[in-house]
Protein backbone atom coordinates (compact mmCIF):
# COMPACT_ATOMS: atom_id res chain seq x y z
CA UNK A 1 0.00 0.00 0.00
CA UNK A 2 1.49 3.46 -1.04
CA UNK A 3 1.92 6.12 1.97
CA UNK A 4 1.40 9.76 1.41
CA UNK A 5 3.20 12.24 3.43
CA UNK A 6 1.81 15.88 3.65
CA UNK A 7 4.45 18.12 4.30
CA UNK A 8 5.33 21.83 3.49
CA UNK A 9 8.90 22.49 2.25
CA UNK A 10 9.82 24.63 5.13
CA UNK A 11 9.26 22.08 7.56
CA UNK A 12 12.62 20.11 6.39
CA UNK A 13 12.99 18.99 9.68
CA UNK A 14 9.64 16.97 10.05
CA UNK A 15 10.76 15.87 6.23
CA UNK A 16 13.59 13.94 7.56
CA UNK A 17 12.62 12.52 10.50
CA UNK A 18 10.01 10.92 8.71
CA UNK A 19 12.39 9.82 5.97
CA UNK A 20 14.37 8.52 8.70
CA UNK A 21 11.02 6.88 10.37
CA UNK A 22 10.12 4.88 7.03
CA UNK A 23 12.69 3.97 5.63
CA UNK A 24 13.51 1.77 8.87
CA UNK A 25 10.17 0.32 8.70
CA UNK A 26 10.69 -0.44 4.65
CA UNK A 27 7.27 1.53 3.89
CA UNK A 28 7.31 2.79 0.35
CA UNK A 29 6.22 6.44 0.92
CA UNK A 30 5.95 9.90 -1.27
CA UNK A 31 6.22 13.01 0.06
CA UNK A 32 3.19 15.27 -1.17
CA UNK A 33 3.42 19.42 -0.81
CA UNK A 34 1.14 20.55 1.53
CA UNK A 35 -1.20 23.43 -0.18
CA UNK A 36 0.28 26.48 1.53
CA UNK A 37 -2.15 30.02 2.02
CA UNK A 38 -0.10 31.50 -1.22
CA UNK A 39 -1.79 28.77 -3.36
CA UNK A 40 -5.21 29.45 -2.27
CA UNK A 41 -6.41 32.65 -4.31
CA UNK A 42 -8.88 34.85 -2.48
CA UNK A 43 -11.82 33.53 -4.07
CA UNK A 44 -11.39 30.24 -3.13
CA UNK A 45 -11.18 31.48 0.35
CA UNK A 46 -14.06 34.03 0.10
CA UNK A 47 -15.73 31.18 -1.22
CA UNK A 48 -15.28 28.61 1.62
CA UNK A 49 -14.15 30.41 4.61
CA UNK A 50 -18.53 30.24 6.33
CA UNK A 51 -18.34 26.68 4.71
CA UNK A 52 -17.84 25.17 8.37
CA UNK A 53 -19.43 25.81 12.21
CA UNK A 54 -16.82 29.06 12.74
CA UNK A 55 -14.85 31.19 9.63
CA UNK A 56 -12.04 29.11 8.41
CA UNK A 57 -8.60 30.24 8.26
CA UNK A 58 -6.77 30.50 5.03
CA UNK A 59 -4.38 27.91 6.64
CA UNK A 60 -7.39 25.61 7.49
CA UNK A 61 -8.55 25.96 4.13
CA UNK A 62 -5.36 25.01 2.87
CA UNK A 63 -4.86 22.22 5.02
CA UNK A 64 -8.53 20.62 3.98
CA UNK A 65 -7.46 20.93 0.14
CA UNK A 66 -3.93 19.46 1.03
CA UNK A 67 -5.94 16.46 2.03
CA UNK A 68 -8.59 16.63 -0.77
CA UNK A 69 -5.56 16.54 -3.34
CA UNK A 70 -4.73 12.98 -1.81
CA UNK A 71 -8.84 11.73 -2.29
CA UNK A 72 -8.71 12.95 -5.33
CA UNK A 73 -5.52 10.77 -6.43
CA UNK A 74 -6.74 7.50 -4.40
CA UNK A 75 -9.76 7.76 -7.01
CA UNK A 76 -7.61 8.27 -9.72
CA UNK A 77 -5.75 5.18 -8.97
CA UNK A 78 -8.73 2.89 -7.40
CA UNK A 79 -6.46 1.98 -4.79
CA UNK A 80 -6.40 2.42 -1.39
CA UNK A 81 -3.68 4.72 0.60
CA UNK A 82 -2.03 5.43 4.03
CA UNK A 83 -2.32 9.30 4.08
CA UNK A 84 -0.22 10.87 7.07
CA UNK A 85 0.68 14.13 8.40
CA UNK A 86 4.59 14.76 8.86
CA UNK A 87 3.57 15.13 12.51
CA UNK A 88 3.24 11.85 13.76
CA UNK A 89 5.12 8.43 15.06
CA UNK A 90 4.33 5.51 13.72
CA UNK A 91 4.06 1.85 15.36
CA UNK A 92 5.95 -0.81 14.53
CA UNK A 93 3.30 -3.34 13.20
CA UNK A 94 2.10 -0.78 10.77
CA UNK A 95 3.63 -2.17 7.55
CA UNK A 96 2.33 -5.65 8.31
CA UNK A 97 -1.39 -3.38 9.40
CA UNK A 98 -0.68 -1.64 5.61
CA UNK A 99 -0.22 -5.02 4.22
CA UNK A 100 -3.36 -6.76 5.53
CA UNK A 101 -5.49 -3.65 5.07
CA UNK A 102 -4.39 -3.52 1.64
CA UNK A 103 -6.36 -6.70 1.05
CA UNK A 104 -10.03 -6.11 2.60
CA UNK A 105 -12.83 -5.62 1.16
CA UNK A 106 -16.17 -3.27 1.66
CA UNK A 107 -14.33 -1.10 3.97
CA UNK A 108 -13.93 2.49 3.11
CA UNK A 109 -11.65 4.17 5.72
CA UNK A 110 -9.75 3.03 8.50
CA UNK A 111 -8.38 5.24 11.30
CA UNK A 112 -5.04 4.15 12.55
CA UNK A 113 -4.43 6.99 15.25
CA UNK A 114 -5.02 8.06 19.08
CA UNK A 115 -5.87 11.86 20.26
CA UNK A 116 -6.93 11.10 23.85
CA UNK A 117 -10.59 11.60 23.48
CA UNK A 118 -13.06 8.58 23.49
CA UNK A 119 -14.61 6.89 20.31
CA UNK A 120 -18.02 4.93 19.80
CA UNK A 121 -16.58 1.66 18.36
CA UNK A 122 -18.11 -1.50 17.92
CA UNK A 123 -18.08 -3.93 20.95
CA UNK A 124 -16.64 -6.95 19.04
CA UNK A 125 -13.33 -6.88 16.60
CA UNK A 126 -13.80 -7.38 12.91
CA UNK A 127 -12.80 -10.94 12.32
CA UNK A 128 -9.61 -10.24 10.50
CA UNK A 129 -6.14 -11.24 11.38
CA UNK A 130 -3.62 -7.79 11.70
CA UNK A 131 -0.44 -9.19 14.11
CA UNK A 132 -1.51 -8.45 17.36
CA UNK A 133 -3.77 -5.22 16.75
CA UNK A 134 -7.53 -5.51 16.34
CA UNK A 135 -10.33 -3.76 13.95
CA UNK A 136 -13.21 -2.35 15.45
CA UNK A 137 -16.39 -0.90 13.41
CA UNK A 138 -16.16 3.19 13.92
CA UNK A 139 -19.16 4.52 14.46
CA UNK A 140 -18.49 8.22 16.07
CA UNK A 141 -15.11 10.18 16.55
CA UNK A 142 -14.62 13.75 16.90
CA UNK A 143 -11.12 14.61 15.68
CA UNK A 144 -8.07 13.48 13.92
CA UNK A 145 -6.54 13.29 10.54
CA UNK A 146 -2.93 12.21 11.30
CA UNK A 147 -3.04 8.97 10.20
CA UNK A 148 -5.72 6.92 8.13
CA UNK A 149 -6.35 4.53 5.43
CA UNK A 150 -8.45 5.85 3.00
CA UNK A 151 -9.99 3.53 0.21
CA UNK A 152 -11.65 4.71 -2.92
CA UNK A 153 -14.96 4.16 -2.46
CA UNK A 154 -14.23 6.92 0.91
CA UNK A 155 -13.03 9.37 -1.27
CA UNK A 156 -15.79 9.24 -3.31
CA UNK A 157 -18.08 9.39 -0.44
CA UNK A 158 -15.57 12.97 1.11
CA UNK A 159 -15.80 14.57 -2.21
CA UNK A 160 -19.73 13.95 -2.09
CA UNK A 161 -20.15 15.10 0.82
CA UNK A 162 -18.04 18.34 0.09
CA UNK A 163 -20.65 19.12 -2.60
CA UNK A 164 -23.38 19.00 0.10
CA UNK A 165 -21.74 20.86 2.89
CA UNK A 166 -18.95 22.63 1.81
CA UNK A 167 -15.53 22.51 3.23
CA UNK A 168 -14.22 22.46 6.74
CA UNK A 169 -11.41 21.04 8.99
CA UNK A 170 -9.93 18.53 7.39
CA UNK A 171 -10.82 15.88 10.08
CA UNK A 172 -14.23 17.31 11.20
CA UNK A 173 -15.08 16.79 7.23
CA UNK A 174 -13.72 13.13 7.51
CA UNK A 175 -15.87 12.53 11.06
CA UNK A 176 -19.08 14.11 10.35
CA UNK A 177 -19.40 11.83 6.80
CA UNK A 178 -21.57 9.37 8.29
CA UNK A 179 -22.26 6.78 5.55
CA UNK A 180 -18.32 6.14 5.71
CA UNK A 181 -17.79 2.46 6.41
CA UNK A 182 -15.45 3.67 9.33
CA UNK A 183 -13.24 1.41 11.16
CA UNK A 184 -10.76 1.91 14.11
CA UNK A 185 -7.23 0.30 14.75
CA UNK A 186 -6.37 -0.95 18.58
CA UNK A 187 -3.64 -0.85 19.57
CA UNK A 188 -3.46 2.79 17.55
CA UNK A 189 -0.38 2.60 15.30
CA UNK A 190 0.00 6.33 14.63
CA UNK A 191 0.34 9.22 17.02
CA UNK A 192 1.02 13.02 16.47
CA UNK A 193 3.47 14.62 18.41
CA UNK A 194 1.30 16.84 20.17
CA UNK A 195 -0.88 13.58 21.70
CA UNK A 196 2.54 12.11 22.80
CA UNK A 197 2.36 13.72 26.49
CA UNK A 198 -1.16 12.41 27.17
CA UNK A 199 0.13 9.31 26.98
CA UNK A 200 3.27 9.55 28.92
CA UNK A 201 5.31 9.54 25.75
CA UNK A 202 8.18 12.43 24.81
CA UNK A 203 8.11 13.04 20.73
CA UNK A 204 11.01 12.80 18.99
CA UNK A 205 10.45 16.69 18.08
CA UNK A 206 9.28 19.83 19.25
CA UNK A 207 6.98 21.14 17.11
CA UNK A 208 4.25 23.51 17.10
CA UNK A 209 0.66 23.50 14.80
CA UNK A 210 1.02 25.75 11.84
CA UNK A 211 -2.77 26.79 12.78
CA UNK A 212 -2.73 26.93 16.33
CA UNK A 213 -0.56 29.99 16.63
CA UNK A 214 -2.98 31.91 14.27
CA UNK A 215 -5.49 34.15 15.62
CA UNK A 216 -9.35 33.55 14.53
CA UNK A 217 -11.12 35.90 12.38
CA UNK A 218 -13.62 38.37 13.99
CA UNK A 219 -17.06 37.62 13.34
CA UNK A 220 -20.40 40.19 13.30
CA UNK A 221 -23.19 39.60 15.24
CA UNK A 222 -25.43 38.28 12.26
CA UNK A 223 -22.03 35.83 11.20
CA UNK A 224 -22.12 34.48 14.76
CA UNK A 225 -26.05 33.37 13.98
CA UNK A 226 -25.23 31.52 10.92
CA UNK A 227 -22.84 29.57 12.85
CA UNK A 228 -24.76 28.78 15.72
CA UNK A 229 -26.76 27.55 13.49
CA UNK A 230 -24.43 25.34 11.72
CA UNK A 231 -23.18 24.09 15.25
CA UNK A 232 -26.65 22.90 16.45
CA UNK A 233 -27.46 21.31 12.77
CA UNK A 234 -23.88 19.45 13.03
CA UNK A 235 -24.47 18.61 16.85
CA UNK A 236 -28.30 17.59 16.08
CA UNK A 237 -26.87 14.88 13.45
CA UNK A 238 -23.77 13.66 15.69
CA UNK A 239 -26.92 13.31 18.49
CA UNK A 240 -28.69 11.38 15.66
CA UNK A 241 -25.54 9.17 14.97
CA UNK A 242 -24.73 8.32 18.43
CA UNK A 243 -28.12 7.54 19.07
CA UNK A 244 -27.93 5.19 16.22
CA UNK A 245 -25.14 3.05 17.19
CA UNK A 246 -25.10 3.20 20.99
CA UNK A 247 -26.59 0.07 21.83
CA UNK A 248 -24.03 -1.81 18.45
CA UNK A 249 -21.49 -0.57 20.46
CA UNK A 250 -19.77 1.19 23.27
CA UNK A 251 -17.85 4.75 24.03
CA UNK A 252 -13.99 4.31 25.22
CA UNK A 253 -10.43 5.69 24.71
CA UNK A 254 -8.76 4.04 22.15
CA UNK A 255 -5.40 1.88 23.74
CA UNK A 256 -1.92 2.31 22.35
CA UNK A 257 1.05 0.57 23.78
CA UNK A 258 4.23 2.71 23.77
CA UNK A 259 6.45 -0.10 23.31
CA UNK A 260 5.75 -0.06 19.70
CA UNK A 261 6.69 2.89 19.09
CA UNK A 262 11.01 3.19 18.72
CA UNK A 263 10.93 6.26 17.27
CA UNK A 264 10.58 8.42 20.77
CA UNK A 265 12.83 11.22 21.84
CA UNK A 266 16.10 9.60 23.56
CA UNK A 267 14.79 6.05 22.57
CA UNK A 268 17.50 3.73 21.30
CA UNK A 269 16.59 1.90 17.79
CA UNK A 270 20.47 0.60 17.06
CA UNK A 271 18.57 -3.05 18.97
CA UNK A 272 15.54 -3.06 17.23
């Protein structure tokens, strides 16, 4: 399974840790430019920036399209991907996760990642062998888009969606698709670097979000309105969702094991 890497040229440093990262896990990988603020034209962002529950960013905006750009090649090539942010360690079991992944059928996204918040998954494993992790139906998350498996039919189903709703935060967009046949990894095999203290875990860099430093726009009293309005809407159909599923399955953190990740800051990998 190919792995995309989303990564802005000025963040060399990311660049080649990752390198670094797979390459000693022999996964086959391409680096993808991340759609920087410069490439979105001011129409595009006039155009999208009330798309989601609050005004978008230009950064946010870019970040969703750096992401679309990657949907729209998995279609292109009717195969499925790994799609990852240059933010994030990754377990050791994933190529042999890639590999059996690579193989299913009738799935259309699978979320390989961990951001300390709890998930409605499904109370029983999908009866598939992947090493020693398990796959759980998804059925509500909230956040995320470090890490995931995206197949073609998914894309198809994002890009749909995007005609419906409009843009939004790239993971938010992912999470609030709810016809996605979602599924869940446990152990997680991915982690960003900002989840890494949650779990008692010290990244191998320091880095800071490219969006949370930025200020948010100022909004009128009539813009507030609209997006109060788009809040309850989205908040109406995650009630609707969870509703749906709660008794299929049950709401929990998501487990990772540290061990399997040799990539942490000061951790030795010569033994490996």
């Amino acid at each position: 399974m190919k792995t995309y890497i989303i990564n802005l040229p000025k963040d060399k440093e990311r660049r080649e840790f990752q390198e670094k990262q797979l390459k000693y896990f022999h996964i086959y990988y391409e680096f993808i430019n991340a759609v920087s603020t410069s490439d979105i034209s001011l129409k595009t962002y006039e155009e999208h920036k009330y798309d989601w529950q609050r005004p978008l960013r230009d950064v946010e905006v870019a970040c969703y399209y750096s992401h679309q750009h990657l949907w729209q090649k998995i279609i292109n090539s009717n195969k499925p991907a790994l799609i990852l942010e240059d933010d994030v360690l990754v377990s050791k079991h994933l190529p042999e996760i890639l590999t059996k992944l690579s193989s299913i059928q009738n799935i259309d996204y699978v979320n390989l990642e961990v951001v300390g918040r709890k998930k409605l998954i499904s109370k029983e494993s999908h009866n598939i062998f992947l090493c020693y992790s398990k796959l759980y139906r998804l059925y509500l998350d909230r956040n995320g888009a470090g890490g995931y498996v995206l197949y073609p039919s998914g894309a198809k189903k994002l890009l749909e969606l995007e005609t419906k709703i409009g843009i939004g935060l790239s993971d938010s967009h992912i999470n609030s698709c709810y016809n996605l046949l979602a599924y869940q990894i446990e152990p997680a095999s991915i982690i960003q670097f900002s989840q890494c203290a949650l779990y008692g875990m010290t990244p191998p860099l320091d880095v800071k979000s490219n969006i949370d430093t930025l200020k948010k726009p100022k909004i009128s009293i009539k813009d507030k309105l609209h997006f109060s309005a788009k809040r309850i809407s989205a908040q109406i159909r995650q009630g609707i969702q969870f509703i749906i599923y709660i008794f299929q399955g049950e709401k929990r953190e998501i487990k990772i094991d540290k061990e399997d990740f040799i990539f942490l800051k000061n951790k030795d990998t010569s033994n490996e």
